[in-house]
C-alpha atoms as a PDB file:
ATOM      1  CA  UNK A   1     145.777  10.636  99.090  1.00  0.00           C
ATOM      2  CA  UNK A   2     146.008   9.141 102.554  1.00  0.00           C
ATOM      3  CA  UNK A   3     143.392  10.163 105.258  1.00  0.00           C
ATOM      4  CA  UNK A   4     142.905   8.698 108.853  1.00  0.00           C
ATOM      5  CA  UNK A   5     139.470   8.277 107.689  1.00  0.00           C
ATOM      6  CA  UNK A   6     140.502   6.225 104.808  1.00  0.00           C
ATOM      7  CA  UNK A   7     142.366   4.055 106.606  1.00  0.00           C
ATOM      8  CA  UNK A   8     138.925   3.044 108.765  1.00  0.00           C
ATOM      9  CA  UNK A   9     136.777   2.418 105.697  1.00  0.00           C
ATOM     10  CA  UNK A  10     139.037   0.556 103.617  1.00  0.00           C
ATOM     11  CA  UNK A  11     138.546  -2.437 105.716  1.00  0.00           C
ATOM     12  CA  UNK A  12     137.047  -5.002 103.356  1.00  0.00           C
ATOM     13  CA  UNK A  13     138.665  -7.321 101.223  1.00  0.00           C
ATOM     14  CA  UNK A  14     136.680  -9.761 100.957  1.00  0.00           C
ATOM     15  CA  UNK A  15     133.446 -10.928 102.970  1.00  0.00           C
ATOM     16  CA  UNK A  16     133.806 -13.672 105.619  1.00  0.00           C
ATOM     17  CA  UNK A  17     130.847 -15.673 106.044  1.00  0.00           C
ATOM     18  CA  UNK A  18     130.129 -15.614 109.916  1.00  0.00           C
ATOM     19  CA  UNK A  19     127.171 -15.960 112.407  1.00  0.00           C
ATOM     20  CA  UNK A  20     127.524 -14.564 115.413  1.00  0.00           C
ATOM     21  CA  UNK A  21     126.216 -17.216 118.750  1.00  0.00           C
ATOM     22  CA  UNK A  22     124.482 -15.049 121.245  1.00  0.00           C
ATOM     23  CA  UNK A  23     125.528 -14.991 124.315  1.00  0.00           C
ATOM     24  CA  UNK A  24     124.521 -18.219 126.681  1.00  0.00           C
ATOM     25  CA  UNK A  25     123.042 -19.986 123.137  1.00  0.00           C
ATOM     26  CA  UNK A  26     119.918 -17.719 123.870  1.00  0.00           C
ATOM     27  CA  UNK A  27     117.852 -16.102 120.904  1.00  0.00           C
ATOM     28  CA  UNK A  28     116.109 -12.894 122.602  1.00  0.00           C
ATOM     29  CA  UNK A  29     112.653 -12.147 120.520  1.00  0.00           C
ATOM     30  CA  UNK A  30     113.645  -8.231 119.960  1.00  0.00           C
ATOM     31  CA  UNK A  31     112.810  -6.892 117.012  1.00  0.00           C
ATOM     32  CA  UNK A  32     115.895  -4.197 116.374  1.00  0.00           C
ATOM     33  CA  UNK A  33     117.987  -5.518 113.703  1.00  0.00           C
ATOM     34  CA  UNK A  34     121.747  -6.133 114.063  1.00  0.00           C
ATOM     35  CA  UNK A  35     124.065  -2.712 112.698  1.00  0.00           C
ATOM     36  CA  UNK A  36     127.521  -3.141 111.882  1.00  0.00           C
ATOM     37  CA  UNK A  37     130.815  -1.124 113.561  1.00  0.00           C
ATOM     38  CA  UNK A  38     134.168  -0.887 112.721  1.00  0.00           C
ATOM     39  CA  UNK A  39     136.498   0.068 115.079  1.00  0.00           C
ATOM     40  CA  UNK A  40     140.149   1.245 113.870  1.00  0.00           C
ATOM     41  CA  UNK A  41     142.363   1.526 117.513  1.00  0.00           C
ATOM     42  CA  UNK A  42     144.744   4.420 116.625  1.00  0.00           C
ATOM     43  CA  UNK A  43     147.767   6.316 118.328  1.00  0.00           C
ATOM     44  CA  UNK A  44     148.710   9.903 119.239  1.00  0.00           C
ATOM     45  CA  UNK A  45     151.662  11.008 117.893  1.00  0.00           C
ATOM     46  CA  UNK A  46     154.465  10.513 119.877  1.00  0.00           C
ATOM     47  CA  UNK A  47     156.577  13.060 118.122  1.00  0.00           C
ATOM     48  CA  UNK A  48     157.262  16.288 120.576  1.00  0.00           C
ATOM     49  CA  UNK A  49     157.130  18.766 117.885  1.00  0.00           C
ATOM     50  CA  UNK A  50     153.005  18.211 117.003  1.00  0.00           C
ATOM     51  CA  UNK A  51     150.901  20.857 118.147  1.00  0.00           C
ATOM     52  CA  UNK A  52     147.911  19.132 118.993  1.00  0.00           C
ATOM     53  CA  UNK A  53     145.735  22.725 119.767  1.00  0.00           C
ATOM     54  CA  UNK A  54     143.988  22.750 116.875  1.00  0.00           C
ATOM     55  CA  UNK A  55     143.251  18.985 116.737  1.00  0.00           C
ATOM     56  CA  UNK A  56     139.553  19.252 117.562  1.00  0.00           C
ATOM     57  CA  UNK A  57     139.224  21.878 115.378  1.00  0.00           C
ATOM     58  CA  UNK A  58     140.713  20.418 112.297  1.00  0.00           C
ATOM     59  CA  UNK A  59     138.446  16.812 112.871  1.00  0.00           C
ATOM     60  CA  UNK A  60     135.167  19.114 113.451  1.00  0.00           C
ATOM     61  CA  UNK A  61     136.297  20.173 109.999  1.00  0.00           C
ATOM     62  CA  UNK A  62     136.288  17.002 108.207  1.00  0.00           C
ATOM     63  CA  UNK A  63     133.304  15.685 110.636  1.00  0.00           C
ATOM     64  CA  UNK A  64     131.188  18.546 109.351  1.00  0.00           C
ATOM     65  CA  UNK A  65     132.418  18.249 105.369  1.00  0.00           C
ATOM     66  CA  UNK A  66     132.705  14.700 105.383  1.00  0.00           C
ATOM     67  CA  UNK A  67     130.853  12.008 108.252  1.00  0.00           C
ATOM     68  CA  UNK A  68     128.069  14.178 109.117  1.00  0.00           C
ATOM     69  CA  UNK A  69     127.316  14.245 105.461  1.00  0.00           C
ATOM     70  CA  UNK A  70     128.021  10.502 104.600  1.00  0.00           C
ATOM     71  CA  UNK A  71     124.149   9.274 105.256  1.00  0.00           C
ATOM     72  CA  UNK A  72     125.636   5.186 104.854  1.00  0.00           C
ATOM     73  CA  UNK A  73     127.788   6.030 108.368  1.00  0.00           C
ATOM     74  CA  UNK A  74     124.800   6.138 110.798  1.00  0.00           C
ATOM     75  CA  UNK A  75     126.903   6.392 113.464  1.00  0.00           C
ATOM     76  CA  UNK A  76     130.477   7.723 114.308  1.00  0.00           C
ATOM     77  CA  UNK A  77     132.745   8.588 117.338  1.00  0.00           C
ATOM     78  CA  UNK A  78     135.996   9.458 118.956  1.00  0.00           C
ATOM     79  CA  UNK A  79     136.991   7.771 121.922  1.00  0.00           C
ATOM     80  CA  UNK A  80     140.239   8.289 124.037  1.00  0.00           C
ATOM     81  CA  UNK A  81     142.101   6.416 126.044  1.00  0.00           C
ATOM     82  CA  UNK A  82     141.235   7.007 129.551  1.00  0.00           C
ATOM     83  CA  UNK A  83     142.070   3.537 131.662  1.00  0.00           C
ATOM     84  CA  UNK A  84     143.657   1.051 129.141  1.00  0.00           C
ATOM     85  CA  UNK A  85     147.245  -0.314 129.200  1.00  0.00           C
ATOM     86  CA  UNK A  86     148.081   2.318 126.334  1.00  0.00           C
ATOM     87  CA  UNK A  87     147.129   5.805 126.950  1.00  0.00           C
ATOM     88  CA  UNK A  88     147.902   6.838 123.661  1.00  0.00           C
ATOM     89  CA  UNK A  89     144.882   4.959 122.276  1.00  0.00           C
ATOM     90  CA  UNK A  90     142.113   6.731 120.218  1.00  0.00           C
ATOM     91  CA  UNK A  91     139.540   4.612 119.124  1.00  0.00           C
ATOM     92  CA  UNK A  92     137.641   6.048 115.571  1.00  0.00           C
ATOM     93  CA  UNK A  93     134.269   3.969 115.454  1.00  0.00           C
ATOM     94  CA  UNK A  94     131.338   3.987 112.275  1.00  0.00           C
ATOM     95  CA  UNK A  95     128.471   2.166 112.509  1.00  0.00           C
ATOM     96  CA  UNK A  96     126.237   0.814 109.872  1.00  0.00           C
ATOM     97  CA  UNK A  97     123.201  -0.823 108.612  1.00  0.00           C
ATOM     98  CA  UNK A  98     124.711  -4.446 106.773  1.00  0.00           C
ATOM     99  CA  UNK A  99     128.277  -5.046 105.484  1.00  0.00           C
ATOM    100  CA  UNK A 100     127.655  -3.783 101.825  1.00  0.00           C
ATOM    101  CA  UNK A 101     127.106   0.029 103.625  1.00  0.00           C
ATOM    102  CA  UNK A 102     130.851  -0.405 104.925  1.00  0.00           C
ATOM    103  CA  UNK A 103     132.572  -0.558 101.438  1.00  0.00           C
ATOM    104  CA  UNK A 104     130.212   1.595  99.776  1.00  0.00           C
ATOM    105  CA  UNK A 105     130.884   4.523 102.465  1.00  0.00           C
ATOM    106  CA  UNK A 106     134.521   4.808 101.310  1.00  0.00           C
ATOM    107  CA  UNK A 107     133.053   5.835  97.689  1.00  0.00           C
ATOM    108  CA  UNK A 108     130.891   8.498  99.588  1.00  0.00           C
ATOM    109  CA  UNK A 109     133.289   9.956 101.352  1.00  0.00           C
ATOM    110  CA  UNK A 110     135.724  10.309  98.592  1.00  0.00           C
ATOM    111  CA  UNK A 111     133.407  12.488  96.904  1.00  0.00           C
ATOM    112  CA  UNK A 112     132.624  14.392  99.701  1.00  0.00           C
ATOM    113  CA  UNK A 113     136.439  14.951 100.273  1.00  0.00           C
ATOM    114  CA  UNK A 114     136.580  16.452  96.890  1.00  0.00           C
ATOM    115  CA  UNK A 115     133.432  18.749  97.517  1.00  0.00           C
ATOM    116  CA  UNK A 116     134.890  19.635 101.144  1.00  0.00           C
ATOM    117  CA  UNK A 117     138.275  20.540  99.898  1.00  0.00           C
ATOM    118  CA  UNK A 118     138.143  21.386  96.399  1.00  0.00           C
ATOM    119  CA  UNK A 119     141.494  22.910  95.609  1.00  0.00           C
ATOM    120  CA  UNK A 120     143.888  20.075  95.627  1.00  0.00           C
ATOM    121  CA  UNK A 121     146.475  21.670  97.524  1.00  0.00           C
ATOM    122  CA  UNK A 122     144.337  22.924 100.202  1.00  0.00           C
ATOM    123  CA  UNK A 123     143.330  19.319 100.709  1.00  0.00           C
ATOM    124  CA  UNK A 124     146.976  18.067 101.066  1.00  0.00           C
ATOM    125  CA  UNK A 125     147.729  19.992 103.474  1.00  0.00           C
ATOM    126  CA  UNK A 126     144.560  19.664 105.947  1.00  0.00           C
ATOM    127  CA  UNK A 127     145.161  15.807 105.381  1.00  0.00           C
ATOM    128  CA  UNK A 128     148.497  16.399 106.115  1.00  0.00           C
ATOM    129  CA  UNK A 129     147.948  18.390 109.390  1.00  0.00           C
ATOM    130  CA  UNK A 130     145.380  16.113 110.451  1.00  0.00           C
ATOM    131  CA  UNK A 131     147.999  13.019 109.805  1.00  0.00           C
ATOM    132  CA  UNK A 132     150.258  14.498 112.204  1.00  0.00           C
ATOM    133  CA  UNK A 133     148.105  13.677 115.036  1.00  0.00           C
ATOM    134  CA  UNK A 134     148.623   9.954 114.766  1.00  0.00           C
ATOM    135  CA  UNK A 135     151.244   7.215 114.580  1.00  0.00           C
ATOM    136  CA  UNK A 136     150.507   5.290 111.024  1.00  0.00           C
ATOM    137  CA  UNK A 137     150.225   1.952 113.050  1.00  0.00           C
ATOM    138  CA  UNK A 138     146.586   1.150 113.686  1.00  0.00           C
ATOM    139  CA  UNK A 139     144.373  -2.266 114.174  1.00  0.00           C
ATOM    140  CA  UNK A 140     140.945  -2.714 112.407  1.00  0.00           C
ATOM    141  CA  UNK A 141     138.096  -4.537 114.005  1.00  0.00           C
ATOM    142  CA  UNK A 142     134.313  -5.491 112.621  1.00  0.00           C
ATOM    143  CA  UNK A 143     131.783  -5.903 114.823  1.00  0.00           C
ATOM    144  CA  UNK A 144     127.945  -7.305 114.703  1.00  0.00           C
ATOM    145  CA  UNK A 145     125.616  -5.892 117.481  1.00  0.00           C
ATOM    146  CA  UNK A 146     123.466  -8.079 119.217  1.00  0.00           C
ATOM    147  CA  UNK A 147     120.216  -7.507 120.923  1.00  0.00           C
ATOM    148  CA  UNK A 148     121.225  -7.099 124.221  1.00  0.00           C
ATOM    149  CA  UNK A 149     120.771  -3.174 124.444  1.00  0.00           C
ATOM    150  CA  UNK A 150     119.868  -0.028 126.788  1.00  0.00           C
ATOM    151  CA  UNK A 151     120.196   3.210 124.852  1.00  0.00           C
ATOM    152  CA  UNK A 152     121.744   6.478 125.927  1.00  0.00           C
ATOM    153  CA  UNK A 153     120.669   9.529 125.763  1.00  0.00           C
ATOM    154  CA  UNK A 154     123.060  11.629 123.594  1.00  0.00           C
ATOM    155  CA  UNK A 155     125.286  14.443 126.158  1.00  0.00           C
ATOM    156  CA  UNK A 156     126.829  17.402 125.017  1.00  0.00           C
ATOM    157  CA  UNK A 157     129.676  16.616 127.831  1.00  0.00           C
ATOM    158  CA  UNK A 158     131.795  13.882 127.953  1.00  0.00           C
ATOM    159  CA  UNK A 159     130.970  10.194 128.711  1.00  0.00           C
ATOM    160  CA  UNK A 160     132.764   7.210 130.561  1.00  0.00           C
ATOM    161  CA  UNK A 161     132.443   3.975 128.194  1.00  0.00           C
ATOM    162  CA  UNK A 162     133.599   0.953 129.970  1.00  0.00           C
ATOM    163  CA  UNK A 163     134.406  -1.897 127.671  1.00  0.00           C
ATOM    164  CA  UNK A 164     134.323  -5.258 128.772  1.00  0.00           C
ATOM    165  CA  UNK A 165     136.019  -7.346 126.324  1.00  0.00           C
ATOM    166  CA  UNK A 166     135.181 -11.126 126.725  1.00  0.00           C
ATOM    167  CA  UNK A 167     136.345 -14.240 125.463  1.00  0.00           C
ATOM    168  CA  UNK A 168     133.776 -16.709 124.846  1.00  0.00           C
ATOM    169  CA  UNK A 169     133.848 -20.102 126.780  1.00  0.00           C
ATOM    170  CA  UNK A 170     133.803 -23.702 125.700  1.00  0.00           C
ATOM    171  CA  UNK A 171     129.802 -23.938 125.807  1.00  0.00           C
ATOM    172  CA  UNK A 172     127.933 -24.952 128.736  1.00  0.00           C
ATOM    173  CA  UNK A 173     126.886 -21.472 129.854  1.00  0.00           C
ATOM    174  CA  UNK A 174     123.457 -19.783 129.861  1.00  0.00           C
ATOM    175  CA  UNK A 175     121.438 -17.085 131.499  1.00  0.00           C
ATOM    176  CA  UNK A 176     122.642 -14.045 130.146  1.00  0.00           C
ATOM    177  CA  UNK A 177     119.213 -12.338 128.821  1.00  0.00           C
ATOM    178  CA  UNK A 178     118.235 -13.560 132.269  1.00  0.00           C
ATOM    179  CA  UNK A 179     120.776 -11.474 133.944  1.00  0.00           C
ATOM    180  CA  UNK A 180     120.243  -8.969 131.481  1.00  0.00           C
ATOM    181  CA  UNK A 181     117.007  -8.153 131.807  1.00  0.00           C
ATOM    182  CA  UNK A 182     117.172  -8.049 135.735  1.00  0.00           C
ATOM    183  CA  UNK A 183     119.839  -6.770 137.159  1.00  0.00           C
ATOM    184  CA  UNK A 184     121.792  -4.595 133.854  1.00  0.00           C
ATOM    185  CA  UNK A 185     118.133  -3.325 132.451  1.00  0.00           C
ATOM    186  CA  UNK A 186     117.342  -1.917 135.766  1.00  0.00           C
ATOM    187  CA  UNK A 187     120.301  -0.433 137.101  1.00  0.00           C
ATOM    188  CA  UNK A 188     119.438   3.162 136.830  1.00  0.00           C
ATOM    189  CA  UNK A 189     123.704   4.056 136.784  1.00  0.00           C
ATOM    190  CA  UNK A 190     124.201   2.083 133.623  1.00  0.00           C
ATOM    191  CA  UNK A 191     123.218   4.976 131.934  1.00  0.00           C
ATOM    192  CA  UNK A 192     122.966   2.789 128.128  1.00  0.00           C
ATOM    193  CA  UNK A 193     124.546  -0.532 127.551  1.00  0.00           C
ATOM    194  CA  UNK A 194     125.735  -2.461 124.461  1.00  0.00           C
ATOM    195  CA  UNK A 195     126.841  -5.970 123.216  1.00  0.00           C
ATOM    196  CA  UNK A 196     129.005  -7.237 120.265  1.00  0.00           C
ATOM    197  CA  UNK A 197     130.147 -10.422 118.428  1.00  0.00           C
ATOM    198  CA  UNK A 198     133.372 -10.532 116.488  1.00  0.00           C
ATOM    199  CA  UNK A 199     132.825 -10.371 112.831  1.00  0.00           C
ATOM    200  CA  UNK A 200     136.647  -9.880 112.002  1.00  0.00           C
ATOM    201  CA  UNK A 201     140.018  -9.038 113.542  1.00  0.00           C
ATOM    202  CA  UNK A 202     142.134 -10.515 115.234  1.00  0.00           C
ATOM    203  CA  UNK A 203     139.994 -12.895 117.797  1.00  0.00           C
ATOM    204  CA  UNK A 204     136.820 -15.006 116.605  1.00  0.00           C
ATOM    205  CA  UNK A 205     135.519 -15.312 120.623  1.00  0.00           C
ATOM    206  CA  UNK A 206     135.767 -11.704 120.843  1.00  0.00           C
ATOM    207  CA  UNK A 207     131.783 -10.943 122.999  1.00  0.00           C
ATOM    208  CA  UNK A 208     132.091  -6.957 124.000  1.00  0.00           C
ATOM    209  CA  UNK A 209     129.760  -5.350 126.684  1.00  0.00           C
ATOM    210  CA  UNK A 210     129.965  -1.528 126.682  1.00  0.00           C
ATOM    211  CA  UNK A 211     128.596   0.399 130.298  1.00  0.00           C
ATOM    212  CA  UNK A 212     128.225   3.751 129.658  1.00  0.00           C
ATOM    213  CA  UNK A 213     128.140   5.765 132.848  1.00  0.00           C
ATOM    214  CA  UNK A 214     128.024   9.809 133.644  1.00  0.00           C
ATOM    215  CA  UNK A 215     131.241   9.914 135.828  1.00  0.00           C
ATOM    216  CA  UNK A 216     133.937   7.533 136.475  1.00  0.00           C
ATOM    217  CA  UNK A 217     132.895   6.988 140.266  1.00  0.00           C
ATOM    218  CA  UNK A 218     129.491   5.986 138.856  1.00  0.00           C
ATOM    219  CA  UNK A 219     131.043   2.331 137.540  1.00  0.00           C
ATOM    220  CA  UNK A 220     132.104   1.539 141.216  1.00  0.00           C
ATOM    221  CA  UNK A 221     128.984   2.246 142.274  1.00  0.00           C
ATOM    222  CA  UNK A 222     126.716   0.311 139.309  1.00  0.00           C
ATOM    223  CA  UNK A 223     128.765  -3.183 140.753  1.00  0.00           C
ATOM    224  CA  UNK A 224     127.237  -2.339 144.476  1.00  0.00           C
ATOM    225  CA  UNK A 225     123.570  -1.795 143.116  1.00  0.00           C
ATOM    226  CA  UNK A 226     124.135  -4.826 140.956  1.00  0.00           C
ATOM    227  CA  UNK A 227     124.527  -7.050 144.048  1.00  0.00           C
ATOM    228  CA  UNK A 228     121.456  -5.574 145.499  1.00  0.00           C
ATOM    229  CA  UNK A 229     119.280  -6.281 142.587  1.00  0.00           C
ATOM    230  CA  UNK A 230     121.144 -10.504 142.370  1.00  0.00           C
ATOM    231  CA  UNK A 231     120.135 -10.715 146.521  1.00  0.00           C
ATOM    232  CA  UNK A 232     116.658  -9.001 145.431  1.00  0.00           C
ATOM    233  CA  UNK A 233     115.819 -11.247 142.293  1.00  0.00           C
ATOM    234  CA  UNK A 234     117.233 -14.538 143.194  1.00  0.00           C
ATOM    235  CA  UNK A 235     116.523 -14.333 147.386  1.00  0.00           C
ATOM    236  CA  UNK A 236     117.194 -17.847 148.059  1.00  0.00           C
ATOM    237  CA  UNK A 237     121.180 -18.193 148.157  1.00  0.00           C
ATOM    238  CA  UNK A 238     120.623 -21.856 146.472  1.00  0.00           C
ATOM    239  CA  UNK A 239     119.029 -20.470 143.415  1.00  0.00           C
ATOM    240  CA  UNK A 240     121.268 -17.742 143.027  1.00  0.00           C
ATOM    241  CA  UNK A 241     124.267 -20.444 143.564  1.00  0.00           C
ATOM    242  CA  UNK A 242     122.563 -22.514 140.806  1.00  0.00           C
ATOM    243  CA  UNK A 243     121.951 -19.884 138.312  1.00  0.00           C
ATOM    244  CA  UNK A 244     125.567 -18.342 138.708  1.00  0.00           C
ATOM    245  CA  UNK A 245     127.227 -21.768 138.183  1.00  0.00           C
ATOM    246  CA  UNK A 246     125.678 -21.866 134.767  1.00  0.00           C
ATOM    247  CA  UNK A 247     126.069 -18.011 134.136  1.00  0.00           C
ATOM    248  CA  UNK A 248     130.067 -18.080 134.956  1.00  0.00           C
ATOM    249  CA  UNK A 249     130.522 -20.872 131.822  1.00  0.00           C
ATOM    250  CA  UNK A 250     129.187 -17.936 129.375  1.00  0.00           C
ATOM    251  CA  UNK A 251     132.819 -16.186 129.406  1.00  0.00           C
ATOM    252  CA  UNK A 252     136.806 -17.780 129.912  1.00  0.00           C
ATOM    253  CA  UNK A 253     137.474 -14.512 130.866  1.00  0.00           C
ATOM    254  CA  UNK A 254     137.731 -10.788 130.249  1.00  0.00           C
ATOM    255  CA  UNK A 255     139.921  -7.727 130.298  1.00  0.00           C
ATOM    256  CA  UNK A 256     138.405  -4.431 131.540  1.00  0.00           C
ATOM    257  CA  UNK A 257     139.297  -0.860 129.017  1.00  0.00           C
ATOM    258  CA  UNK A 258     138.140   2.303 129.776  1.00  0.00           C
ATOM    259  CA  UNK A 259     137.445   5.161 127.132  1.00  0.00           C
ATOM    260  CA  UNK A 260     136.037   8.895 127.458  1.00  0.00           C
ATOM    261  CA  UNK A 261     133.690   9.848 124.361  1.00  0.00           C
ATOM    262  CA  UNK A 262     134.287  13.421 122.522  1.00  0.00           C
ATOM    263  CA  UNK A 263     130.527  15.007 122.331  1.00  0.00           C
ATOM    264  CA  UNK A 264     131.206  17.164 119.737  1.00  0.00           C
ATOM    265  CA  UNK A 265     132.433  14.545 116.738  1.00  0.00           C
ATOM    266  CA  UNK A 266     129.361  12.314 117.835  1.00  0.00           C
ATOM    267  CA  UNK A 267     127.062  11.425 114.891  1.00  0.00           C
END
């Protein structure tokens, strides 16, 4: 039986053995241990003929038989498409506490399937109907969080999550739980923020930053109150040339996505 939800847990074939460099070569002394995410990028269905009008209704249904009740996913979420290069995107993410908890889940949740939908052709066809929302190509990504965090409060309406995906430079950079702790900590319209190192996919310098912001306008505006809080922490323009000089080595570069959250499949 295939299931869009089988298709993000059956992700591990074998384990790599990976550490993840913080950011800048900087160990920050928090206590919150790392949790582990998987991130399958999928597609809408292109075909004309799907009705998509019961589509949150039909993954409510398998979020309330199935993830809600899957205690090894401590964390789940839908997230569409809302500036990337591909607006068909839908990104499915799970989140959990070590590696072992991502294999294990898929055992879980095939036994909740069974409970959820007992009578085998009832099952076909919601997995059938909920197929039809999505093209069957998909990418798979593992990531490692690291402890560079500002939590959200949870919203029952929907969210802007702007993902910053960087590539890690050539060494040589620091200053990022500097910068982090003065200027992203306290800038009251970065509503929660959170980092990542690759663990697997497709690119090993992979370092993600996620803003999460109330409105779209709000992410315009966080990048003007971050320059006041730079010219109010580092006053003198030599210092803040100095520190920047090492700071811009962190990253090669970066590309800039933008995703809006569904509040009601949030776990």
């Amino acid at each position: 039986m295939k299931t869009i939800k089988k298709l993000l847990l059956v992700l591990v074939v074998f384990v790599f053995l990976f550490t993840t460099k913080t950011y800048g070569q900087e160990e920050p002394k928090e206590e919150n241990k790392p949790v582990y995410l998987t991130v399958t990028t999928m597609h809408r269905s292109s075909d004309p003929t799907v009705d998509f009008s019961d589509w949150l209704k039909t993954e409510t249904e398998y979020y309330e038989k199935v993830t809600s009740k899957n205690d090894l996913i401590i964390g789940s979420g839908f997230y569409f498409h809302y500036f990337t290069p591909d607006d068909t995107e839908v990104l499915l993410v799970s989140v959990y506490k070590n590696w072992d908890d991502i294999e294990k889940a898929n055992d879980v949740t095939n036994k909740l399937i069974e409970e959820g939908w007992p009578d085998k052709d009832e099952r076909d066809k919601f997995f059938k109907k909920q197929s039809s929302y999505y093209e069957d190509m998909h990418s798979d990504e593992i990531y490692r969080s690291l402890p560079f965090s500002k939590f959200h409060e949870p919203s029952d309406k929907p969210l802007i999550f702007y993902v910053k995906k960087n590539q890690l430079g050539n060494g040589g950079g620091a200053g990022f739980k500097e910068y982090f702790e003065n200027i992203t900590n306290k800038n009251s319209l970065i509503k929660g923020y959170y980092t990542h190192g690759h663990l697997w996919g497709a690119n090993s310098k992979d370092a993600i930053e996620v803003f999460v912001f109330d409105n779209f306008a709000d992410i315009e505006n966080s990048f003007k109150e971050n320059n006041k809080l730079i010219e109010a922490y580092w006053a003198d323009k030599d210092k803040r040339k100095e520190f920047f000089d090492k700071y811009s080595k962190i990253f090669s570069g970066h590309g800039d996505y933008i995703y809006q959250n569904v509040p009601e499949l949030h776990k």
